[in-house]
Protein backbone atom coordinates (compact mmCIF):
# COMPACT_ATOMS: atom_id res chain seq x y z
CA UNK A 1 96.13 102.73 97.58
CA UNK A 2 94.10 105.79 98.11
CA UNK A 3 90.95 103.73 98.01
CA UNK A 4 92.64 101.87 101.42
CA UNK A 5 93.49 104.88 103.03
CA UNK A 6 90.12 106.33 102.41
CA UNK A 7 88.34 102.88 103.93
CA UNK A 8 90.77 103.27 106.90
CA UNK A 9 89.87 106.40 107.37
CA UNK A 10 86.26 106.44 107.21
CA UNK A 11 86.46 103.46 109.45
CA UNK A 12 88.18 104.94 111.89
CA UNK A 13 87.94 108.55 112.26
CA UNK A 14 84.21 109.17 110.67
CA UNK A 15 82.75 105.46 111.95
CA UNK A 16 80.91 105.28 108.51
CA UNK A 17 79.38 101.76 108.41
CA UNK A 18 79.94 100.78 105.20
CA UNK A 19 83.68 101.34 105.60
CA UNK A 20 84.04 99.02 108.76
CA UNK A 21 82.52 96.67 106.57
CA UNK A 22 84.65 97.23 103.98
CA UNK A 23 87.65 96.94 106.28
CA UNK A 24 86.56 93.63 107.84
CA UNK A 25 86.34 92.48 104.24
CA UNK A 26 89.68 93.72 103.10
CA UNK A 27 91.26 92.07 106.68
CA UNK A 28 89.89 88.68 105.67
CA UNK A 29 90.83 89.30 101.67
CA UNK A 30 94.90 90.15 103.60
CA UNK A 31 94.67 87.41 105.89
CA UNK A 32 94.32 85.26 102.77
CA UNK A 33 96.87 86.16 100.90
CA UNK A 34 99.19 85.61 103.82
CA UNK A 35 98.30 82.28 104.13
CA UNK A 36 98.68 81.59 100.32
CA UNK A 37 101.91 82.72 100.33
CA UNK A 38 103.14 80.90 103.52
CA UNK A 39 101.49 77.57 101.85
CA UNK A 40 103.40 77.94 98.41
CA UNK A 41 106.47 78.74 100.37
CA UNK A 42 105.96 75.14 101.87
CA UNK A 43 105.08 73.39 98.70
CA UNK A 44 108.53 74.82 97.05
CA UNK A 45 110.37 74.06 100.23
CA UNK A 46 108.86 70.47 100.48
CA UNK A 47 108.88 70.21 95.91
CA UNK A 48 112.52 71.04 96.35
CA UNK A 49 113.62 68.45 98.81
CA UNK A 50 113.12 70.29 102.31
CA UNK A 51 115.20 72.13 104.11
């Protein structure tokens, strides 16, 4: 947690480079995981005979 916090910080406040890049990484690693979740929610939802 303090590792994020640091990256969002050094992002945003200091503009360090290697922390935006970081952060764009860490978006796309989030933005995953979203969609991994919302696509097992649909496989249990279809598995278990819809709605």
């Amino acid at each position: 947690m303090l590792i994020a916090v640091g990256i969002v910080v050094g992002a945003v406040v200091f503009r360090w480079r290697r922390a935006i890049e970081a952060l764009r990484v860490l978006r796309r690693i989030g933005w995953a995981y979203v969609i991994a979740i919302v696509l097992l929610a649909v496989i249990y939802v279809v598995r278990d005979g819809g709605l």
